[in-house]
N, C-alpha and C. Protein backbone atom coordinates (compact mmCIF):
# COMPACT_ATOMS: atom_id res chain seq x y z
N UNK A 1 22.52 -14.66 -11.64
CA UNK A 1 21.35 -15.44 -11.95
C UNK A 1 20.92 -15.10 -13.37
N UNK A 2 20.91 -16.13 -13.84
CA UNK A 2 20.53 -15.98 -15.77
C UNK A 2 18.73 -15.76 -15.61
N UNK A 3 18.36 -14.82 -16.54
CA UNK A 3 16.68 -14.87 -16.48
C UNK A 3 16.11 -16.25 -17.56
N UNK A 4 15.28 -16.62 -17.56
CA UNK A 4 14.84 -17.63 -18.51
C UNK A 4 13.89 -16.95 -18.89
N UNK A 5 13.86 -16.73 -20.67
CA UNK A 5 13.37 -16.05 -21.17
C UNK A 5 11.52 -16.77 -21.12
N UNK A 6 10.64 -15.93 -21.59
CA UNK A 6 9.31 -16.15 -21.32
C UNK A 6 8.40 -15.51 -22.58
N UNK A 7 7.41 -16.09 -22.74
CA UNK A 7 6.09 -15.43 -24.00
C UNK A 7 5.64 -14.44 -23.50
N UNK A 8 5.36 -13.14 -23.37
CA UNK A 8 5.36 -12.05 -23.29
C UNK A 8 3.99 -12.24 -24.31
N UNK A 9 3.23 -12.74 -23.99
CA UNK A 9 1.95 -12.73 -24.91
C UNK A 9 0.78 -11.86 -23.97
N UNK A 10 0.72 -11.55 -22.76
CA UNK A 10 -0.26 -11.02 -21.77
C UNK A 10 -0.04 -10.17 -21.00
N UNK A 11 -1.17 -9.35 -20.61
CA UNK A 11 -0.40 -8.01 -20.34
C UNK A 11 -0.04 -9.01 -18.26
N UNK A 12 -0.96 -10.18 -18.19
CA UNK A 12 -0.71 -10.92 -16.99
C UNK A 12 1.08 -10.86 -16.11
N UNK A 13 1.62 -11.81 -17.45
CA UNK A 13 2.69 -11.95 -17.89
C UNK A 13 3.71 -10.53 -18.02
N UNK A 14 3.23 -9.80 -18.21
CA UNK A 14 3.65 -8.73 -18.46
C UNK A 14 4.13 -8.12 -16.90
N UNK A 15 2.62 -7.86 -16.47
CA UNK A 15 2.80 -7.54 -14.59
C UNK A 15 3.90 -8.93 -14.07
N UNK A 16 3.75 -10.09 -14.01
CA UNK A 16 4.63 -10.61 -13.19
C UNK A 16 6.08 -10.61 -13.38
N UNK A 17 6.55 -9.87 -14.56
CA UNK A 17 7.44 -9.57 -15.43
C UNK A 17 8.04 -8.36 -14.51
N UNK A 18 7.13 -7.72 -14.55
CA UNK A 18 7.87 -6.30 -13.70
C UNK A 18 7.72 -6.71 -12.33
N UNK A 19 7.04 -7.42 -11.74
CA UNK A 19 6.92 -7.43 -10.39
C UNK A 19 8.78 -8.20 -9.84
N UNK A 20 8.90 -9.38 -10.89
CA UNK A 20 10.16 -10.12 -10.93
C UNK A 20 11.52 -8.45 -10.81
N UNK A 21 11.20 -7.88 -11.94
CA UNK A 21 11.76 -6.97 -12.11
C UNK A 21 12.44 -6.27 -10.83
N UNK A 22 11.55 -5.88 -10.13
CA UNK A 22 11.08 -4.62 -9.33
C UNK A 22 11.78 -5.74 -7.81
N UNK A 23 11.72 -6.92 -7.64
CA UNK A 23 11.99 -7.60 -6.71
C UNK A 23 13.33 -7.48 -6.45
N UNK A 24 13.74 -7.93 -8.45
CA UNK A 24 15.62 -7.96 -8.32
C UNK A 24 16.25 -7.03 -7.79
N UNK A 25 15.34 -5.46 -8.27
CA UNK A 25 15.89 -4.46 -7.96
C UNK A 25 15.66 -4.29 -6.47
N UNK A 26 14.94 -4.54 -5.63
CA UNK A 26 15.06 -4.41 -4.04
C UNK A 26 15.77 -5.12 -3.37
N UNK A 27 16.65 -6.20 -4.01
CA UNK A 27 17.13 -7.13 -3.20
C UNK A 27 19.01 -6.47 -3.78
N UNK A 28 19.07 -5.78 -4.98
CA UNK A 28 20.26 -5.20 -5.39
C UNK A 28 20.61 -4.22 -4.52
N UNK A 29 19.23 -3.48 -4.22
CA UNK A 29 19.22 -2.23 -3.24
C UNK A 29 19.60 -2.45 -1.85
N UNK A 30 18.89 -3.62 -1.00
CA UNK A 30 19.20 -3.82 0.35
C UNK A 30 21.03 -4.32 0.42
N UNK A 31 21.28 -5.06 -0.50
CA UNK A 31 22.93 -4.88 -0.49
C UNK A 31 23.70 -3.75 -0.64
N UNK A 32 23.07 -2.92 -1.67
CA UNK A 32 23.83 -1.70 -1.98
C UNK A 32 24.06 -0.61 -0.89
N UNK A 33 23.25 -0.86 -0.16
CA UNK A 33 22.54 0.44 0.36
C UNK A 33 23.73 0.53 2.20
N UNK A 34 23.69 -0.73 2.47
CA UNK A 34 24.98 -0.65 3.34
C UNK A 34 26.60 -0.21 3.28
N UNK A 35 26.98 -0.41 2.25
CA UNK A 35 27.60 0.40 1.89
C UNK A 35 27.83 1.94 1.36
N UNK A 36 26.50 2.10 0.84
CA UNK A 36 26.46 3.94 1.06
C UNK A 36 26.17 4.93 1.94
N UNK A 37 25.52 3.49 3.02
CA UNK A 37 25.62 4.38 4.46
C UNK A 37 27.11 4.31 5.28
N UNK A 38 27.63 3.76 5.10
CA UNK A 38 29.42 3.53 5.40
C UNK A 38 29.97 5.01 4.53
N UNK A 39 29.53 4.93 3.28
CA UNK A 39 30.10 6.22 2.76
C UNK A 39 29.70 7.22 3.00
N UNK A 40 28.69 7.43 3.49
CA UNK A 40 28.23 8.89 3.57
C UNK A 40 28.53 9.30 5.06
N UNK A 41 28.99 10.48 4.57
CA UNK A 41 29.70 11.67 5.78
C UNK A 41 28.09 12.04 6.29
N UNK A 42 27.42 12.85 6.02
CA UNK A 42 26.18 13.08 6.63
C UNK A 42 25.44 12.66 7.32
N UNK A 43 24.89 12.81 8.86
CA UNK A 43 25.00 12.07 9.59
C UNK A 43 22.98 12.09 9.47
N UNK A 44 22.41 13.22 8.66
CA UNK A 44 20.94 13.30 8.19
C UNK A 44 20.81 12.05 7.11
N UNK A 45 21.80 12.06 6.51
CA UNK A 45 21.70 10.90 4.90
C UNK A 45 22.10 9.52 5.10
N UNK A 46 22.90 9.49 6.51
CA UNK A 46 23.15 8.16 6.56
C UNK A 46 21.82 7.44 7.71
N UNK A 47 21.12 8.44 8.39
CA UNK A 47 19.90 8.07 8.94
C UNK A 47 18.67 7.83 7.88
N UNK A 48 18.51 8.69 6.93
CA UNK A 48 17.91 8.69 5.57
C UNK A 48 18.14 6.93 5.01
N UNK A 49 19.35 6.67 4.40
CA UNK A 49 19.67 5.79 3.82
C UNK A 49 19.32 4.19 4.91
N UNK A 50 19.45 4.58 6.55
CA UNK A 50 19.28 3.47 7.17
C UNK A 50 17.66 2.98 7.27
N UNK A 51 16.98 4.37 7.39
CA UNK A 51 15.69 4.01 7.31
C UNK A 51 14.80 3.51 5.64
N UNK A 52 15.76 3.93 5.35
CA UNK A 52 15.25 2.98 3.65
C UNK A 52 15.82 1.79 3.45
N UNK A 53 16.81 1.40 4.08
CA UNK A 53 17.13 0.12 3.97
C UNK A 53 15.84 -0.49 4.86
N UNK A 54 15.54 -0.36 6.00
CA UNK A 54 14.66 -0.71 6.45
C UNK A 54 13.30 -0.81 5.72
N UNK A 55 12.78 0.29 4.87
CA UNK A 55 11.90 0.26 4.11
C UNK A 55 11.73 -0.80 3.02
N UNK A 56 12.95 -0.77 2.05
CA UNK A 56 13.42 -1.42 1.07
C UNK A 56 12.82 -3.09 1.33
N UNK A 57 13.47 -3.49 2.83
CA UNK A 57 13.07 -4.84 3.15
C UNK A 57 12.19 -5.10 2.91
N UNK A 58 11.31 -4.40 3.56
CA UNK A 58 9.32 -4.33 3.72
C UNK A 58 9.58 -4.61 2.38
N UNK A 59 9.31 -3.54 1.67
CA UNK A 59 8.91 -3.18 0.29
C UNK A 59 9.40 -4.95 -0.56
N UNK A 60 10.15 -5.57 -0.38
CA UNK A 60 10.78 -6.92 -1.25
C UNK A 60 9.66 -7.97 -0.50
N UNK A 61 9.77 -8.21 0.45
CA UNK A 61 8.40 -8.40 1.17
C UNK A 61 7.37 -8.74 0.83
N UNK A 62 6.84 -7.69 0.56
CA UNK A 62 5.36 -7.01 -0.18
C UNK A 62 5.25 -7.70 -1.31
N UNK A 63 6.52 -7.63 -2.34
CA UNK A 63 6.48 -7.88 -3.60
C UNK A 63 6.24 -9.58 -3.36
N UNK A 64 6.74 -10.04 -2.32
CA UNK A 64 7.18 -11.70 -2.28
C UNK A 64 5.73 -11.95 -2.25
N UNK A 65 4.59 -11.70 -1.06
CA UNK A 65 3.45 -11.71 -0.75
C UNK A 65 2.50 -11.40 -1.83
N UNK A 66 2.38 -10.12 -2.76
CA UNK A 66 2.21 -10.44 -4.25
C UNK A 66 2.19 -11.06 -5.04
N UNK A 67 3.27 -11.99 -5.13
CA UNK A 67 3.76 -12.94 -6.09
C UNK A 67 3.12 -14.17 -5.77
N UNK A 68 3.26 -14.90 -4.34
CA UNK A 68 2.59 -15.36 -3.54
C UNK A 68 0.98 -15.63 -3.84
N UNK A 69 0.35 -15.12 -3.33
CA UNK A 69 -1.18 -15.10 -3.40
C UNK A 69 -1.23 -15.15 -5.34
N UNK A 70 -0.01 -14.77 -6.40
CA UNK A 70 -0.41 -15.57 -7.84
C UNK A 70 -0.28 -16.38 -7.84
N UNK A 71 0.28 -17.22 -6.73
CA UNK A 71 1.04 -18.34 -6.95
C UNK A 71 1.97 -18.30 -7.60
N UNK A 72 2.88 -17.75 -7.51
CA UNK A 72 4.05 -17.07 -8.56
C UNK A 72 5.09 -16.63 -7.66
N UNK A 73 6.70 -16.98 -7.67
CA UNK A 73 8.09 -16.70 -7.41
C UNK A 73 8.37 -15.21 -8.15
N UNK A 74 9.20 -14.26 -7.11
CA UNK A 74 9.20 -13.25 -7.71
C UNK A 74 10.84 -13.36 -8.05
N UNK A 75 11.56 -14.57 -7.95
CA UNK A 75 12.71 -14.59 -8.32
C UNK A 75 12.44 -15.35 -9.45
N UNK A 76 13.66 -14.86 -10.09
CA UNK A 76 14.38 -15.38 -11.45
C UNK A 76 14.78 -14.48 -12.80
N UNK A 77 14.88 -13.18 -12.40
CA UNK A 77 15.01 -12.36 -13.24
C UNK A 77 16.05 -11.24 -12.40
N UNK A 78 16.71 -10.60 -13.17
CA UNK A 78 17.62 -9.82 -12.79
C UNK A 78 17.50 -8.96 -13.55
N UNK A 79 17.37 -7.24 -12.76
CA UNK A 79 16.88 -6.08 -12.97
C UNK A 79 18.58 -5.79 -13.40
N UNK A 80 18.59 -5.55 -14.42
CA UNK A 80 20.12 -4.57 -15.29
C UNK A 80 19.58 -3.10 -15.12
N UNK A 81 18.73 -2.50 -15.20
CA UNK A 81 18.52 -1.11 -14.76
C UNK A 81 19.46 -0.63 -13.33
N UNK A 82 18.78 -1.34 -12.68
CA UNK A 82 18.98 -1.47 -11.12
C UNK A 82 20.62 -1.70 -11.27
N UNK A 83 21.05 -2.41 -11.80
CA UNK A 83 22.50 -2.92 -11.41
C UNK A 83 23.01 -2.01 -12.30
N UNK A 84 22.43 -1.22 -12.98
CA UNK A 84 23.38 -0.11 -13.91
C UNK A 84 23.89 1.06 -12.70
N UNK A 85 22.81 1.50 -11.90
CA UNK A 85 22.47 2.70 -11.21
C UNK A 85 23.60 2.26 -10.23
N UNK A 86 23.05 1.18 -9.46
CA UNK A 86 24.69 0.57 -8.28
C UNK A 86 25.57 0.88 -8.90
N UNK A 87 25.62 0.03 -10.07
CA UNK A 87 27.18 0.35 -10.48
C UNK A 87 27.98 1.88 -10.58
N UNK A 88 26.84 2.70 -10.90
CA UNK A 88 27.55 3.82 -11.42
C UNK A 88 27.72 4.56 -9.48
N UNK A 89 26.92 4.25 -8.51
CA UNK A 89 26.97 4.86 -6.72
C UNK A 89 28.52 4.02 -6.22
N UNK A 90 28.43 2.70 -6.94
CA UNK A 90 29.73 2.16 -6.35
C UNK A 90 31.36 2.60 -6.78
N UNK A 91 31.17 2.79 -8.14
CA UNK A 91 32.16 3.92 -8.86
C UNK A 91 32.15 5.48 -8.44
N UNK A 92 31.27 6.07 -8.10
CA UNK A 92 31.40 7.20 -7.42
C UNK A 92 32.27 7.19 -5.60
N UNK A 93 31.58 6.28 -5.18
CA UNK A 93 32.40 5.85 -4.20
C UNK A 93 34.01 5.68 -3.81
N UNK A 94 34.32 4.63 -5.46
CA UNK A 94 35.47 4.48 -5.26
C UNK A 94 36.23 5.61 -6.08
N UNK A 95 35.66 6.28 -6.66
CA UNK A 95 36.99 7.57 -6.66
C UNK A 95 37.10 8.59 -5.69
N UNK A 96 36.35 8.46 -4.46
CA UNK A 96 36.60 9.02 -3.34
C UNK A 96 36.97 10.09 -3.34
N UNK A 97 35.82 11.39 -4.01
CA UNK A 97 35.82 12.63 -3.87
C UNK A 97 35.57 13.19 -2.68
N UNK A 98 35.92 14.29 -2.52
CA UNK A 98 35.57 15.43 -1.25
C UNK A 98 34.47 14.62 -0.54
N UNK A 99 34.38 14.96 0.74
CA UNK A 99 32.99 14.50 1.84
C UNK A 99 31.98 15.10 1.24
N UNK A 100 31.71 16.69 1.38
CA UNK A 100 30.22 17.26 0.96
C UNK A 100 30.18 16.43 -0.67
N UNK A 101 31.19 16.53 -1.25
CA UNK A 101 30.60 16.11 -3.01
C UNK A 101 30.26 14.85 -2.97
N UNK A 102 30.76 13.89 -2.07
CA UNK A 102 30.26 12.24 -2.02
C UNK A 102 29.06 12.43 -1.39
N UNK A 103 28.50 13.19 -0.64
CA UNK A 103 27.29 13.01 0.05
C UNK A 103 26.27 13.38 -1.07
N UNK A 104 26.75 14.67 -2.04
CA UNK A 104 25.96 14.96 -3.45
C UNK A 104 25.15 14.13 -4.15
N UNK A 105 27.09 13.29 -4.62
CA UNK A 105 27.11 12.79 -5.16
C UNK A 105 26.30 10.98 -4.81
N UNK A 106 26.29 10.90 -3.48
CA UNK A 106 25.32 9.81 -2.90
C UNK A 106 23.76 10.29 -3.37
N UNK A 107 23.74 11.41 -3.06
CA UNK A 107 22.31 11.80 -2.77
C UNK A 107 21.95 11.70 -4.44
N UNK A 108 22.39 12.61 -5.66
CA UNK A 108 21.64 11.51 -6.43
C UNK A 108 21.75 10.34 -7.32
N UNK A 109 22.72 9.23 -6.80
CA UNK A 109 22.71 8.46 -6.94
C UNK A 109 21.42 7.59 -6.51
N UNK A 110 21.09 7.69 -5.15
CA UNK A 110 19.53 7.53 -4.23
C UNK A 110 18.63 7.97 -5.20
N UNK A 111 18.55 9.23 -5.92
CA UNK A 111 17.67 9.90 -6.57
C UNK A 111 17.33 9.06 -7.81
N UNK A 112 18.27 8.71 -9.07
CA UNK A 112 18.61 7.75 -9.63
C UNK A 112 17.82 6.93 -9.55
N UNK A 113 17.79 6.08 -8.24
CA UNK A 113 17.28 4.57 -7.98
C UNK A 113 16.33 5.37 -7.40
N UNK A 114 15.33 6.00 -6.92
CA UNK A 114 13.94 5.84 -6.37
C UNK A 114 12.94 6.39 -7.63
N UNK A 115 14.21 7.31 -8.78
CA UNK A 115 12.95 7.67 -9.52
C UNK A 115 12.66 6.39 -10.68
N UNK A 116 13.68 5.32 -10.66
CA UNK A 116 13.93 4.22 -11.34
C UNK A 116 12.45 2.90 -10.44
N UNK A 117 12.73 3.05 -9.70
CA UNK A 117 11.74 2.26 -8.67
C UNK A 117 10.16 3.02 -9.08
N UNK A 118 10.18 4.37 -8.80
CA UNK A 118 8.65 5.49 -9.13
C UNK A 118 8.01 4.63 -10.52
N UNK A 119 8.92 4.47 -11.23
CA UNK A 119 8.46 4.07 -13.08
C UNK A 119 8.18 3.09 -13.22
N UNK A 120 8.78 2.02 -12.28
CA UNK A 120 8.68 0.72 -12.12
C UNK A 120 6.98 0.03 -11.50
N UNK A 121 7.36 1.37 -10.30
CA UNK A 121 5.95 0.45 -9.59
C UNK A 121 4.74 1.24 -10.01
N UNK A 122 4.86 2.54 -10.32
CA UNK A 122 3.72 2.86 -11.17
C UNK A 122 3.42 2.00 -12.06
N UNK A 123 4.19 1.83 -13.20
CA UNK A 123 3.56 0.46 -14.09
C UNK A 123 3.21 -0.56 -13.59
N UNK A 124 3.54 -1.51 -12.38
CA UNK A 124 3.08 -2.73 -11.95
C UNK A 124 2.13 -2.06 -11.28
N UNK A 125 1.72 -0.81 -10.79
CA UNK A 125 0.27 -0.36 -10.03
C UNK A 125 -1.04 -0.26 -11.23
N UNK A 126 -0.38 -0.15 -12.24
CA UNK A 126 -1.52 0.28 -13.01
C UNK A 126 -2.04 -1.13 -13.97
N UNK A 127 -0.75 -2.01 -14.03
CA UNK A 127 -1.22 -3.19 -14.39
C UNK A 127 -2.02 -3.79 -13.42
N UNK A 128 -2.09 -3.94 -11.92
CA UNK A 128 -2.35 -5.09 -10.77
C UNK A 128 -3.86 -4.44 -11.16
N UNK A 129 -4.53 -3.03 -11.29
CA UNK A 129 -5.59 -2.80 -11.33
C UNK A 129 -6.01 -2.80 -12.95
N UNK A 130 -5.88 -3.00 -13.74
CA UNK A 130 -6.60 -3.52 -14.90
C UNK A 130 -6.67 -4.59 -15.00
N UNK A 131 -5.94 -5.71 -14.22
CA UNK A 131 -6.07 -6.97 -14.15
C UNK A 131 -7.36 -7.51 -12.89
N UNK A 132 -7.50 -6.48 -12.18
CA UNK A 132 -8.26 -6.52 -11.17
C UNK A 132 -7.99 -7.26 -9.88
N UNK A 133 -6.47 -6.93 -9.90
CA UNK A 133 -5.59 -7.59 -8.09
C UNK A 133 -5.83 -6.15 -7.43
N UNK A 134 -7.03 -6.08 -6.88
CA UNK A 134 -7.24 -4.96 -6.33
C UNK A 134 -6.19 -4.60 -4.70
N UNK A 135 -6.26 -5.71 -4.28
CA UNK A 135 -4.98 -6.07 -3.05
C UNK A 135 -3.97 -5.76 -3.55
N UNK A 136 -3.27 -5.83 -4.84
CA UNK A 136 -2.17 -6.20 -4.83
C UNK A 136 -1.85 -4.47 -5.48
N UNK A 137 -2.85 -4.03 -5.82
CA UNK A 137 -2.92 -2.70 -6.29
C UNK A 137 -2.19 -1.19 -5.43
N UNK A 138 -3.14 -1.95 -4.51
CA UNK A 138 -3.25 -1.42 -3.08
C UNK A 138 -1.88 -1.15 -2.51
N UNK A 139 -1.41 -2.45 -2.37
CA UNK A 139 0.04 -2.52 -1.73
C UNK A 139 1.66 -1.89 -2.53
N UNK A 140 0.82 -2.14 -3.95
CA UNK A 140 1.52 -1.17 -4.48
C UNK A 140 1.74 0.51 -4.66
N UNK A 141 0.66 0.75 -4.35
CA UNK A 141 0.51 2.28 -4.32
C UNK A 141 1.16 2.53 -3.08
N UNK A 142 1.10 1.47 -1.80
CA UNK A 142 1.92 2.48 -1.05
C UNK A 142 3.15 2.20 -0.93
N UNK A 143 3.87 1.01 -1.67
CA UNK A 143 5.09 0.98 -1.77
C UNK A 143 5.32 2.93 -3.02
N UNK A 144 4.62 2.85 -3.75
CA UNK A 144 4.92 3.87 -4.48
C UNK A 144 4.97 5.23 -3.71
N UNK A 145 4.17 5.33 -2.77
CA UNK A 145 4.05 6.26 -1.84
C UNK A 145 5.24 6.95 -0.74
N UNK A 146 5.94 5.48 -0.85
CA UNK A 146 7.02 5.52 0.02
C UNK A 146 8.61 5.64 -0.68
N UNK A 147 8.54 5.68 -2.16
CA UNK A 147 9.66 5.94 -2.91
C UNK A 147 9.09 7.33 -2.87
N UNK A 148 8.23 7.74 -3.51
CA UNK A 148 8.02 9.46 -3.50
C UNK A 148 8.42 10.31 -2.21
N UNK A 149 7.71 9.80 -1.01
CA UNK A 149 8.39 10.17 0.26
C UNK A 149 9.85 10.46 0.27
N UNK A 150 10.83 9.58 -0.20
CA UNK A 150 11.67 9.22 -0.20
C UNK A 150 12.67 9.83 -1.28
N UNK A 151 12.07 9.93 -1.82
CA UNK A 151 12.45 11.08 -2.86
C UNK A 151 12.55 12.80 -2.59
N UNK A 152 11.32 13.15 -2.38
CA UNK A 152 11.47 14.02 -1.48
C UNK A 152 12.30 14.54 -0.39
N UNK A 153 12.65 13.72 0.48
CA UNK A 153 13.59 13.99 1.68
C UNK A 153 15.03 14.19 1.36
N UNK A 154 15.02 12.97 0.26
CA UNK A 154 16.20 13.29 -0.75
C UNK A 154 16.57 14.86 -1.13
N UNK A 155 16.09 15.03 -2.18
CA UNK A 155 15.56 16.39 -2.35
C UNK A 155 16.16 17.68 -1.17
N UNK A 156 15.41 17.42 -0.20
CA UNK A 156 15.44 18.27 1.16
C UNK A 156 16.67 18.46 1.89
N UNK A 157 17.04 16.88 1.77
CA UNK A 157 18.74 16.60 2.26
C UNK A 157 20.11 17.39 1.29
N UNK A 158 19.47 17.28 -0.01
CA UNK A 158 20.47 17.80 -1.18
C UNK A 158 20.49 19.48 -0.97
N UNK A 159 19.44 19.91 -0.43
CA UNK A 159 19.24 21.49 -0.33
C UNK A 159 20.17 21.99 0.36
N UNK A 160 20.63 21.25 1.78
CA UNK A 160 21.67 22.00 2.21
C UNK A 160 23.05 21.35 2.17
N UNK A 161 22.86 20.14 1.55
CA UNK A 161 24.56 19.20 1.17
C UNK A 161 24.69 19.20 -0.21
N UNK A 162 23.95 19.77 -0.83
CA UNK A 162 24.70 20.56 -2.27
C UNK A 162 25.65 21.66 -2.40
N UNK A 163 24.78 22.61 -1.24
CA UNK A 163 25.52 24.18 -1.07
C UNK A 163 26.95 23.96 -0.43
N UNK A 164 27.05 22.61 0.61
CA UNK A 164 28.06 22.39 1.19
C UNK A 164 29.27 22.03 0.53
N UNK A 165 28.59 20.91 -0.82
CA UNK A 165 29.45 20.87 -1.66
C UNK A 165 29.85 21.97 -2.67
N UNK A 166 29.30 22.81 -2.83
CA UNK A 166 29.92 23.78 -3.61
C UNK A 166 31.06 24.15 -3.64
C-alpha cells in the first residue's frame, strides 16, 4: 500500500499521522506474530506471544474506534519502522539457530517492536491530550500500559531463556 503524501501543517494532522502509523504497525504485527509463535521452542513465550496477538487485535481496534469518532480511516499509510523490525525477526528465523538462541533471539526481537510501539503511542498519547481527545487519550494510555506490561514479561521470560541460551 503506497502512503499518499499529506500537509503536515498541524500538530492535528500530525496525531492522525501517527495514529495511521501505529495502526500499520498492529496490523504488520498480528501477521507477524503467528509465525513467531510457530518458532518459538518455549512453551512460556509462545503463550506470551499468543496472548499478545490477542492483545495486538484489541489494541488495532482501539486505534480503528479513534480514528472513527475523527471521522478519520486509520488506513493508508504504512509503518517502515514496523516492517524494518519484522524483517529483521523473520531473518532471524530463517537462519535457524539453536532452540534456546531463537527463543533469545525471538525475545528481543518482541523487545524491538514493543519498545518501537512505547515511542509511538506515547507520542499519539500526548498529542490526543493537547488536542483535548480526552477519550481518545485515555484509550491510549492503556494501550501504552499494555506494551509496558508486555515488555516487562518479556524481560522476565529472557531471564531464564537467555541463561539457557548461553
Amino acid at each position: 500500500m503506497k502512503s499518499v503524501p499529506i500537509e503536515l501543517d498541524s500538530l492535528e494532522k500530525l496525531y492522525l499521522e501517527g495514529l495511521k502509523d501505529l495502526y500499520s504497525a498492529e496490523k504488520q504485527i498480528i501477521e507477524a506474530l503467528p509465525k513467531m509463535i510457530k518458532a518459538a521452542k518455549d512453551r512460556k513465550l509462545k503463550a506470551a506471544f499468543r496472548d499478545h496477538l490477542a492483545q495486538t487485535r484489541e489494541q488495532a481496534r482501539r486505534l480503528e474506534r479513534i480514528c472513527k469518532a475523527m471521522d478519520k480511516s486509520p488506513k493508508g499509510k504504512k509503518c517502515e519502522g514496523m516492517e524494518g523490525l519484522i524483517k529483521e525477526a523473520k531473518s532471524l528465523i530463517r537462519e535457524r539457530p539453536e532452540r534456546e538462541v531463537l527463543d533469545a533471539g525471538l525475545i528481543s526481537a518482541a523487545q524491538h517492536v514493543e519498545h518501537y510501539e512505547i515511542a509511538g503511542y506515547g507520542t499519539v498519547r500526548t498529542y490526543a491530550q493537547l488536542l483535548g481527545y480526552k477519550g481518545a487519550a485515555r484509550e491510549l494510555q492503556r494501550t501504552l500500559n499494555e506494551e509496558g506490561r508486555t515488555d516487562h514479561l518479556l524481560t522476565r521470560l529472557a531471564l531464564s531463556i537467555n541463561v539457557r541460551a548461553e
